[in-house]
N, C-alpha and C. Protein backbone atom coordinates (compact mmCIF):
# COMPACT_ATOMS: atom_id res chain seq x y z
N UNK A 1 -14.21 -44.85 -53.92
CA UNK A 1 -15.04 -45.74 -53.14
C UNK A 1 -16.49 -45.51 -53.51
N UNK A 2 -17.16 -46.50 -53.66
CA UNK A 2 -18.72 -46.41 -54.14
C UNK A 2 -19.62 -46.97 -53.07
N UNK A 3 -20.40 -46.18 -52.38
CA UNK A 3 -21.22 -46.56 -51.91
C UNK A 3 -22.66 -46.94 -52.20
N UNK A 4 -22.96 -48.46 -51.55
CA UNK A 4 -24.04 -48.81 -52.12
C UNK A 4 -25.29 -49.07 -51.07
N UNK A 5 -26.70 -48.84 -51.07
CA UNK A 5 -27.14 -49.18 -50.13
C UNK A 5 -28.25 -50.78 -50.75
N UNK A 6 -28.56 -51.64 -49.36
CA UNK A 6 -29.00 -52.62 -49.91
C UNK A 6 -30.45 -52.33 -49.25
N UNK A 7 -31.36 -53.06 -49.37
CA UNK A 7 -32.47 -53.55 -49.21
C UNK A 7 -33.16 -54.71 -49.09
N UNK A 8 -33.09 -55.81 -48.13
CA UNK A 8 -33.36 -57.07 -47.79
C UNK A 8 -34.75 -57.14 -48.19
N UNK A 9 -35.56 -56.65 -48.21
CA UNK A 9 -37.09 -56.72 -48.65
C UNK A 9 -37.41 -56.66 -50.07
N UNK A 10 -36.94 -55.83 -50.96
CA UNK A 10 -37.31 -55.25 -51.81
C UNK A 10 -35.93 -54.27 -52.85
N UNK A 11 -35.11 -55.87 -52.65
CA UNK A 11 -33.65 -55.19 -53.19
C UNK A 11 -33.96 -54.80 -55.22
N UNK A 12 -34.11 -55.56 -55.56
CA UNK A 12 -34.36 -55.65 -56.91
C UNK A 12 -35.38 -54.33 -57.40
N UNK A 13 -36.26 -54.12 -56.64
CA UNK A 13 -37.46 -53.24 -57.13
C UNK A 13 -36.80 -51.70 -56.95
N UNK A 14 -35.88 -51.37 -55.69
CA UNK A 14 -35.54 -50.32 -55.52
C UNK A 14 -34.47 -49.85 -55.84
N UNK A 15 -33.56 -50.95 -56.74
CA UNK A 15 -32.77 -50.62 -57.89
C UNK A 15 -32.94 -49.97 -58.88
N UNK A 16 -34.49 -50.87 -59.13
CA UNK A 16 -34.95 -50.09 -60.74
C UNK A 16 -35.87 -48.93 -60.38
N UNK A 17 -35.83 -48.88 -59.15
CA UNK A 17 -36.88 -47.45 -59.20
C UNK A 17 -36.17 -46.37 -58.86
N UNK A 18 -34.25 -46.51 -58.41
CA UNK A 18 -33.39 -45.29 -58.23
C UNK A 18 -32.49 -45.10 -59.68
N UNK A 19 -32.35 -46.45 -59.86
CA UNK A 19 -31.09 -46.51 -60.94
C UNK A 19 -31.85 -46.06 -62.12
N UNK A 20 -32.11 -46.96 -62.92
CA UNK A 20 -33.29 -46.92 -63.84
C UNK A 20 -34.00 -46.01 -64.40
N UNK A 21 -34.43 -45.71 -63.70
CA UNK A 21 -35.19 -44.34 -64.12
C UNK A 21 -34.67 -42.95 -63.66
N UNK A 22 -33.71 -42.02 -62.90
CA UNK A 22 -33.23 -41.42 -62.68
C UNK A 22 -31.98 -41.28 -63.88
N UNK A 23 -31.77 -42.54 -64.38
CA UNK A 23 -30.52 -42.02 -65.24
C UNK A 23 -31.26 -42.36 -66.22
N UNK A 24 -32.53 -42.72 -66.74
CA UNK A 24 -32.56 -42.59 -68.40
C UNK A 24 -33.14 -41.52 -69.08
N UNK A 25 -32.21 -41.58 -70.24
CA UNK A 25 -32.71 -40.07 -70.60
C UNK A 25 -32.91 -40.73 -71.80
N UNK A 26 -34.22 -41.26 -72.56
CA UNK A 26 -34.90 -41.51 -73.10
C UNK A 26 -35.79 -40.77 -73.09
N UNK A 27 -36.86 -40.95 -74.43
CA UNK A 27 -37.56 -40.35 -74.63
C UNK A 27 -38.55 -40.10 -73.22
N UNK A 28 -38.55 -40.89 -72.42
CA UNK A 28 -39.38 -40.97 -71.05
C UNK A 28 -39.09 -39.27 -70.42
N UNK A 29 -37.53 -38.50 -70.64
CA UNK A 29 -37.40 -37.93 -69.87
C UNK A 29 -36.47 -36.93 -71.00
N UNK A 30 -37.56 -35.89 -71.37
CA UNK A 30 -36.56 -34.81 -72.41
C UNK A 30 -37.43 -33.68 -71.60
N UNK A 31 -36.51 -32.72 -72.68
CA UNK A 31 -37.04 -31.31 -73.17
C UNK A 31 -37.09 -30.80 -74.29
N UNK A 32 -38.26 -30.35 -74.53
CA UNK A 32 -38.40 -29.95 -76.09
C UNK A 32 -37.88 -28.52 -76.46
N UNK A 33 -37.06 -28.23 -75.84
CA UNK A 33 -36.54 -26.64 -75.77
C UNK A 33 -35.03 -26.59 -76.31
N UNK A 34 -34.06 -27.82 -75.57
CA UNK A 34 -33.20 -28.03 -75.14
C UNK A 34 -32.93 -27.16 -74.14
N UNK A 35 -33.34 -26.90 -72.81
CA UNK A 35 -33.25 -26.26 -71.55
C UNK A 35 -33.35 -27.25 -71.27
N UNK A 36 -32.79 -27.03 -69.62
CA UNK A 36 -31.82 -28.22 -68.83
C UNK A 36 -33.04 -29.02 -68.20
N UNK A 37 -33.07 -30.07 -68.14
CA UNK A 37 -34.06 -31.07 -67.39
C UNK A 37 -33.98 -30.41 -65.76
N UNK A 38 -35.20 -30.48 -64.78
CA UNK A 38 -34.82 -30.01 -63.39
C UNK A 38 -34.34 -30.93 -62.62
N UNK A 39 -33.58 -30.66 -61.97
CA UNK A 39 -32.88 -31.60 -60.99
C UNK A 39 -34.05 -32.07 -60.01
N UNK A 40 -34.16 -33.50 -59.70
CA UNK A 40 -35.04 -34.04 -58.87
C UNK A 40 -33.75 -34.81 -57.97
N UNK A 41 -34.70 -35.19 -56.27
CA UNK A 41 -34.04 -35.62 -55.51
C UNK A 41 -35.18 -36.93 -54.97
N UNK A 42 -35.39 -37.74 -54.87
CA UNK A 42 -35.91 -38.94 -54.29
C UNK A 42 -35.65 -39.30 -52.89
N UNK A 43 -36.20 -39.23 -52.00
CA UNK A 43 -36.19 -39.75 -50.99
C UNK A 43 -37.17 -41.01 -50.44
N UNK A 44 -36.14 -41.83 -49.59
CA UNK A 44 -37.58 -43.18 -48.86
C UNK A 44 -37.74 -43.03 -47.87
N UNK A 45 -38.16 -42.85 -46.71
CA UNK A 45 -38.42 -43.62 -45.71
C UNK A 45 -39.74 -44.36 -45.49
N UNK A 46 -40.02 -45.27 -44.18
CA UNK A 46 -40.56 -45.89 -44.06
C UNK A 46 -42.33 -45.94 -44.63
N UNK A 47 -42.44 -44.67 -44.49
CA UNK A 47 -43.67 -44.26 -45.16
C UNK A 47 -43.97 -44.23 -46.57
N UNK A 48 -42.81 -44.15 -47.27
CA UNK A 48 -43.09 -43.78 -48.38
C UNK A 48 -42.15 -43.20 -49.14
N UNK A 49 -42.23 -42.72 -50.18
CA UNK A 49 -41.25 -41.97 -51.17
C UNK A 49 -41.59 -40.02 -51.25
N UNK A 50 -40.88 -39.69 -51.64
CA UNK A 50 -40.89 -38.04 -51.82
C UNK A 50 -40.01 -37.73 -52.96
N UNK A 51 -40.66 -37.15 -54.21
CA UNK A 51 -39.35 -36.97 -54.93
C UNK A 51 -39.70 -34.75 -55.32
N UNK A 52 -38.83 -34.50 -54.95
CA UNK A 52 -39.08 -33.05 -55.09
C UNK A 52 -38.15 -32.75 -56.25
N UNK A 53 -38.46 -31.74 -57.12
CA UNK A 53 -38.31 -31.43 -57.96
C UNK A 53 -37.74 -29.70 -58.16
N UNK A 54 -36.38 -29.22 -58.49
CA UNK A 54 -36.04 -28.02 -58.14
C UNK A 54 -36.90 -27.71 -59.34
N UNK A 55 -37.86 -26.39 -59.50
CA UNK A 55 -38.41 -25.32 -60.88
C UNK A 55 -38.48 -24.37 -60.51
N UNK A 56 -37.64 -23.71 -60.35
CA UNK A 56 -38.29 -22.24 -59.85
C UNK A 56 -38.35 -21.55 -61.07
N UNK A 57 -39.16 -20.79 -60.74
CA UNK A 57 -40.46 -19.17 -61.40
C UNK A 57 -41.17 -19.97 -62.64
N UNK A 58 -41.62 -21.44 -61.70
CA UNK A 58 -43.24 -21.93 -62.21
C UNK A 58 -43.89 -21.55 -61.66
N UNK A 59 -44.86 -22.01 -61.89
CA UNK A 59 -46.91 -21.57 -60.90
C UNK A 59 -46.86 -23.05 -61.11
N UNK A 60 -47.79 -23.48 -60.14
CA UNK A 60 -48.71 -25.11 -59.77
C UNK A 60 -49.28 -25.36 -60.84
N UNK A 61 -49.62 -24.06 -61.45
CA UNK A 61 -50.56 -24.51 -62.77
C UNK A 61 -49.76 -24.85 -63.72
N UNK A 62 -48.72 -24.70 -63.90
CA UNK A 62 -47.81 -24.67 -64.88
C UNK A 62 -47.39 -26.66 -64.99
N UNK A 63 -47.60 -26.72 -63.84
CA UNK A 63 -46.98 -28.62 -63.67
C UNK A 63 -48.24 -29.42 -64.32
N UNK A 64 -47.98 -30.37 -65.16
CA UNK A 64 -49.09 -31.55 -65.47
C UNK A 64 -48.53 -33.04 -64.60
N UNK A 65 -49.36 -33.54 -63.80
CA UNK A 65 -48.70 -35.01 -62.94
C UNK A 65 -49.65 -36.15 -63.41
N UNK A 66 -49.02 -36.84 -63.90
CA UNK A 66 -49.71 -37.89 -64.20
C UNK A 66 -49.56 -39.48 -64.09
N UNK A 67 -50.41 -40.40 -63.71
CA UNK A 67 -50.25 -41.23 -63.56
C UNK A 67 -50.47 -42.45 -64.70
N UNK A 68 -49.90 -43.45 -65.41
CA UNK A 68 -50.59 -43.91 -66.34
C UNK A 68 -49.43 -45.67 -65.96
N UNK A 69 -50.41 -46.64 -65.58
CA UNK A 69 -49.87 -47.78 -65.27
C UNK A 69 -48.16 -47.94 -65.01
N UNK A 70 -48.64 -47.51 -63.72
CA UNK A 70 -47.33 -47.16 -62.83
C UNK A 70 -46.08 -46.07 -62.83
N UNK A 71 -46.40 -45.61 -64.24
CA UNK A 71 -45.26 -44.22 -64.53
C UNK A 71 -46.33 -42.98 -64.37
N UNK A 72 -45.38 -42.54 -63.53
CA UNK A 72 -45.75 -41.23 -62.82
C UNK A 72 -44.60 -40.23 -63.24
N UNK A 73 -45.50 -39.44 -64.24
CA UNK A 73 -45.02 -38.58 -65.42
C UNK A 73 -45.31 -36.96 -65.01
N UNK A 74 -44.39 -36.17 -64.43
CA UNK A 74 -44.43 -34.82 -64.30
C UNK A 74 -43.68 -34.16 -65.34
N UNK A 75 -44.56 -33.04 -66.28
CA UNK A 75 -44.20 -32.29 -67.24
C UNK A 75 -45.00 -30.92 -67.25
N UNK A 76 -43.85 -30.06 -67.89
CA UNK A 76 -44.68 -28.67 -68.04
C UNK A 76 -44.42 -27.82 -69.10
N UNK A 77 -45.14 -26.86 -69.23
CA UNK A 77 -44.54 -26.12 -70.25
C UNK A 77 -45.30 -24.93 -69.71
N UNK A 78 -44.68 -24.07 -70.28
CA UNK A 78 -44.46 -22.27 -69.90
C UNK A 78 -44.12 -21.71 -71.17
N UNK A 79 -45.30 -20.62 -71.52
CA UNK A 79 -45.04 -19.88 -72.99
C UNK A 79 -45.16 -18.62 -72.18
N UNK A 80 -44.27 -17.68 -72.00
CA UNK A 80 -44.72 -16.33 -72.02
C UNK A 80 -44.31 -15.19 -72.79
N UNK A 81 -45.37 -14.70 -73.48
CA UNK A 81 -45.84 -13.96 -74.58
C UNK A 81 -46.07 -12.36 -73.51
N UNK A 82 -45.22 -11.09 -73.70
CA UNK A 82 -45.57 -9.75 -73.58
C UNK A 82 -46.15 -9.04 -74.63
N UNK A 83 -47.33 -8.37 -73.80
CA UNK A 83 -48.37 -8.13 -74.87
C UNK A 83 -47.80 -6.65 -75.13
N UNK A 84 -48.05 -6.03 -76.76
CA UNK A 84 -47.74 -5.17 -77.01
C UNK A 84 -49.01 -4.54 -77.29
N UNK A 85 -48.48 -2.66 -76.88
CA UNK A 85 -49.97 -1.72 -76.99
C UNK A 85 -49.96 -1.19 -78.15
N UNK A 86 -51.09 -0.93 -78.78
CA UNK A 86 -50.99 -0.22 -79.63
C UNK A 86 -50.06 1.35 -80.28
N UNK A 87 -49.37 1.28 -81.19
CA UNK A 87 -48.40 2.49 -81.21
C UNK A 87 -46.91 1.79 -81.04
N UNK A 88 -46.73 0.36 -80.12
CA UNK A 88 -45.78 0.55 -80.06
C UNK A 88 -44.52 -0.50 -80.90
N UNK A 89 -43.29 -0.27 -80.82
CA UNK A 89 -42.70 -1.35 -81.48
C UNK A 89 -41.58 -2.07 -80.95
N UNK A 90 -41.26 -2.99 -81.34
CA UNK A 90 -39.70 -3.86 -80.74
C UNK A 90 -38.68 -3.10 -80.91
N UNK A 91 -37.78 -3.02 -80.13
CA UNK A 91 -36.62 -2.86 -80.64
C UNK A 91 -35.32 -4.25 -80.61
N UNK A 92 -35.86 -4.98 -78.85
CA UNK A 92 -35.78 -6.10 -78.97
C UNK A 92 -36.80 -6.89 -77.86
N UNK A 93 -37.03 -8.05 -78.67
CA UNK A 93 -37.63 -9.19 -78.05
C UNK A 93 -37.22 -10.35 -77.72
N UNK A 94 -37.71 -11.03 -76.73
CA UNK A 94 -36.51 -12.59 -76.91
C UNK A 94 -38.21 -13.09 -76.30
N UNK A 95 -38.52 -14.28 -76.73
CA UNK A 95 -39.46 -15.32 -76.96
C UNK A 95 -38.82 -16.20 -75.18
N UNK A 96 -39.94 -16.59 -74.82
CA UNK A 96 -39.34 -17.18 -73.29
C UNK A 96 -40.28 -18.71 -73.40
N UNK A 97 -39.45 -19.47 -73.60
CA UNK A 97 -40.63 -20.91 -74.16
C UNK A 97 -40.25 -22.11 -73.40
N UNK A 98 -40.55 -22.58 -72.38
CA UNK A 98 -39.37 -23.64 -71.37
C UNK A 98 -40.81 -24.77 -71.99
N UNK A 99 -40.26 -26.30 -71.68
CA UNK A 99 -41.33 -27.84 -71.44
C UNK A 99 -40.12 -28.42 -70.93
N UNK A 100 -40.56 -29.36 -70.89
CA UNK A 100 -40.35 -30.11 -70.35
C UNK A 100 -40.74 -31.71 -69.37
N UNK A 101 -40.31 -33.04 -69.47
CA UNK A 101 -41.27 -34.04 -69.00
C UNK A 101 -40.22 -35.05 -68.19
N UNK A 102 -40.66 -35.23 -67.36
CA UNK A 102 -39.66 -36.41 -66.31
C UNK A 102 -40.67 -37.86 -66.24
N UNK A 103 -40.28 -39.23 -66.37
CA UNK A 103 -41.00 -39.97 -65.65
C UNK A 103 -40.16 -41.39 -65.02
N UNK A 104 -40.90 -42.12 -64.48
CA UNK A 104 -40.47 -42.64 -63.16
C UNK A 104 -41.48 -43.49 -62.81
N UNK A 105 -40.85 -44.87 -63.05
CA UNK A 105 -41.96 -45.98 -63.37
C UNK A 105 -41.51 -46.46 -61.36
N UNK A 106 -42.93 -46.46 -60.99
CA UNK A 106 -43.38 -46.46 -59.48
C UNK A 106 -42.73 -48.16 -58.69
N UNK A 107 -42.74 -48.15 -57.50
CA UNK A 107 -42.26 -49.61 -57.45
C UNK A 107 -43.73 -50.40 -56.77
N UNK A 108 -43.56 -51.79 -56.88
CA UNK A 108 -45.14 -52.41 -56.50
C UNK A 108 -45.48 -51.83 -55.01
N UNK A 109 -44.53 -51.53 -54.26
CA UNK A 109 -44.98 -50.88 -53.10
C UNK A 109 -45.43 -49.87 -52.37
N UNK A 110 -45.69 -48.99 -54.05
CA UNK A 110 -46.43 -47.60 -53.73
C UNK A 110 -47.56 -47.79 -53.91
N UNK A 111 -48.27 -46.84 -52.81
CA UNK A 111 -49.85 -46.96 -52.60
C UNK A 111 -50.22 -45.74 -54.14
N UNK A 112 -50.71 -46.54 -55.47
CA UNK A 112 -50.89 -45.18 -56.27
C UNK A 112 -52.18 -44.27 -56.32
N UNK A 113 -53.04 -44.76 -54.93
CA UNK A 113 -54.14 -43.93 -54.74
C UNK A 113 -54.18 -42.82 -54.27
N UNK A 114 -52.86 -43.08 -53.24
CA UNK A 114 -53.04 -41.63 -52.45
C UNK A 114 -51.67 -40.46 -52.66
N UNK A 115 -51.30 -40.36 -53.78
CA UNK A 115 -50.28 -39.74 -54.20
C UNK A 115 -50.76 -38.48 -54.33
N UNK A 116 -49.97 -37.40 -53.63
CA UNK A 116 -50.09 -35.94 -53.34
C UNK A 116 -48.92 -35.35 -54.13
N UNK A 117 -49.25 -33.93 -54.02
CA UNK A 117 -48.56 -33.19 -55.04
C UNK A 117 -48.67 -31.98 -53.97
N UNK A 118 -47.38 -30.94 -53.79
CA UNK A 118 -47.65 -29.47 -53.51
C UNK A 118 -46.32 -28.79 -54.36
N UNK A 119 -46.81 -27.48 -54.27
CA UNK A 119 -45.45 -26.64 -55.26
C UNK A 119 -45.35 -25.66 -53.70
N UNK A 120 -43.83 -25.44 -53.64
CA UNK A 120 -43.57 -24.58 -52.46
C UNK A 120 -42.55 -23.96 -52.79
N UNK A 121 -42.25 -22.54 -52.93
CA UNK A 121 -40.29 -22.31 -53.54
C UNK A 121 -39.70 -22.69 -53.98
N UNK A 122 -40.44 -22.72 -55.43
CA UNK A 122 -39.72 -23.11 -56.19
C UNK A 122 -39.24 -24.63 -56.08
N UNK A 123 -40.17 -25.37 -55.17
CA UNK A 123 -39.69 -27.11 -55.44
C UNK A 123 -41.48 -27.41 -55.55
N UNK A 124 -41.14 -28.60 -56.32
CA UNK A 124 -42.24 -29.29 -56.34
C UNK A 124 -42.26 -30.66 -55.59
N UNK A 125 -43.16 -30.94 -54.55
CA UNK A 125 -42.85 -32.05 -53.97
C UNK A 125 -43.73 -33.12 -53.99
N UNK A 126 -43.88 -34.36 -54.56
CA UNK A 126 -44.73 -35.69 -55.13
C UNK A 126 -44.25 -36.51 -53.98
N UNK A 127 -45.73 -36.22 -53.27
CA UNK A 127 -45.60 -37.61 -52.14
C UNK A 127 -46.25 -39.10 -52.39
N UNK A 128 -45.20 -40.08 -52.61
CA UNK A 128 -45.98 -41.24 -52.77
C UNK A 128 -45.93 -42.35 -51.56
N UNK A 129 -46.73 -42.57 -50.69
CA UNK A 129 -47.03 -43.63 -49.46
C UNK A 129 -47.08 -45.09 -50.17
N UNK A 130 -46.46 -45.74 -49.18
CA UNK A 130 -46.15 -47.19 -49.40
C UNK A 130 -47.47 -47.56 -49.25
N UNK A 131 -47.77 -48.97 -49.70
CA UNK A 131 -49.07 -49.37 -49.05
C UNK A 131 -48.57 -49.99 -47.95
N UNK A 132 -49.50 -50.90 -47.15
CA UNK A 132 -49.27 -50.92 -45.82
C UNK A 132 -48.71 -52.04 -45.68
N UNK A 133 -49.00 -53.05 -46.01
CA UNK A 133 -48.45 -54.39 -46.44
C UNK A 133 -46.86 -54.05 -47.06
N UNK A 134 -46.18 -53.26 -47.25
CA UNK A 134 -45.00 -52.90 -47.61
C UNK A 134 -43.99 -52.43 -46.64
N UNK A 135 -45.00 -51.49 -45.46
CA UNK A 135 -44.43 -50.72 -44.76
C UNK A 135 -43.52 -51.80 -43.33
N UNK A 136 -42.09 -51.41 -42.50
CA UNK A 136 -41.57 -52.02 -41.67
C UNK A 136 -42.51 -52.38 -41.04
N UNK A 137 -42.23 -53.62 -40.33
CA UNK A 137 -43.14 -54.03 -39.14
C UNK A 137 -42.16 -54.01 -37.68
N UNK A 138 -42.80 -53.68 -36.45
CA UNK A 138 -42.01 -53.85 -35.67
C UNK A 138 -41.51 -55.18 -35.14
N UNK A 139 -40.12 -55.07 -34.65
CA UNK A 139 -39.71 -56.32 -34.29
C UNK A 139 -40.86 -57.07 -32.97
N UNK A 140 -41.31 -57.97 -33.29
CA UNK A 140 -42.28 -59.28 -32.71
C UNK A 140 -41.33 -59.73 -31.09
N UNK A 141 -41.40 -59.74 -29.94
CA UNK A 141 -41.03 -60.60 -29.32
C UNK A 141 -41.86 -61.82 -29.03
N UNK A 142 -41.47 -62.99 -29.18
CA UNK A 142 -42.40 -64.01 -28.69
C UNK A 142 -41.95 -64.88 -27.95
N UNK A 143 -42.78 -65.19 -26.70
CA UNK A 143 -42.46 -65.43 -25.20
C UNK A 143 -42.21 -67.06 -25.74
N UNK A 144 -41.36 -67.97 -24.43
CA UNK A 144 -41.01 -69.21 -24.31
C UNK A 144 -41.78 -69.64 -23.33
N UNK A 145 -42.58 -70.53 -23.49
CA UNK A 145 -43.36 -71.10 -22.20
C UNK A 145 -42.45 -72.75 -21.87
C-alpha cells in the first residue's frame, strides 16, 4: 500500500520539492569521497519547511549553506591532518577526508530572506518560512443578512 499525501493549494510545487529533489542523485547531490551522502528529513507545517540534516562529529564551521536562485545548496568538507613532532614516525596512518554537497531547489512559497540555519547534535537544522501570502488562512465565517 502506498501512501500519498495531497495538497489542494500547491499540489504540483510540493511534489517537486519532496520527490524531485530528495531522490536525485545527480550531480546536484554527490560526494567526492565516496562516503555516504547524510540522511536529511524535510518537514512542513504551516509555517514553513525544516529540513535537518543527520552529520555528526562536524563543527558549524565545517557546513557551507547556500543560496543561489532558489537552490539551497548545503555542503562540506572536513580534512583532518595529525600533526607530527619532531623525532617522530608512522607506523600507521589513515588520512580522514569526508565532502560532501546536497541541494534542493526551494518551492515559490518559501520566504528566501529569512532562512536560518543552527547545528545542534550532530543535526543540522535549515529553517525555511513560507511567505505570508502562502501561509493557511483561517476559515472566514460570513454572516446572512
Amino acid at each position: 500500500m502506498t501512501l500519498a499525501r495531497f495538497s489542494n493549494q500547491f499540489p504540483s510545487l510540493f511534489n517537486r520539492f519532496f520527490e524531485d529533489d530528495l531522490f536525485d542523485w545527480s550531480n546536484r547531490n554527490f560526494s567526492s569521497t565516496n562516503t555516504t551522502l547524510p540522511s536529511v528529513n524535510i518537514r512542513e507545517n504551516p509555517e514553513g519547511f525544516e529540513v535537518e540534516m543527520a552529520a555528526p562529529g562536524l563543527e558549524k564551521s565545517d557546513f557551507k549553506i547556500e543560496l543561489n536562485n532558489d537552490v539551497l545548496t548545503i555542503s562540506s568538507e572536513k580534512k583532518v591532518e595529525d600533526e607530527t613532532k619532531e623525532g617522530e614516525q608512522f607506523t600507521k596512518r589513515e588520512f580522514s577526508y569526508q565532502s560532501f554537497s546536497r541541494s534542493f531547489t526551494l518551492p515559490v512559497t518559501a520566504n528566501n530572506e529569512k532562512i536560518s540555519a543552527k547545528y545542534e547534535n550532530g543535526i543540522l537544522t535549515v529553517s525555511i518560512p513560507k511567505k505570508e501570502e502562502a501561509k493557511p488562512k483561517p476559515v472566514k465565517q460570513i454572516a446572512i443578512s
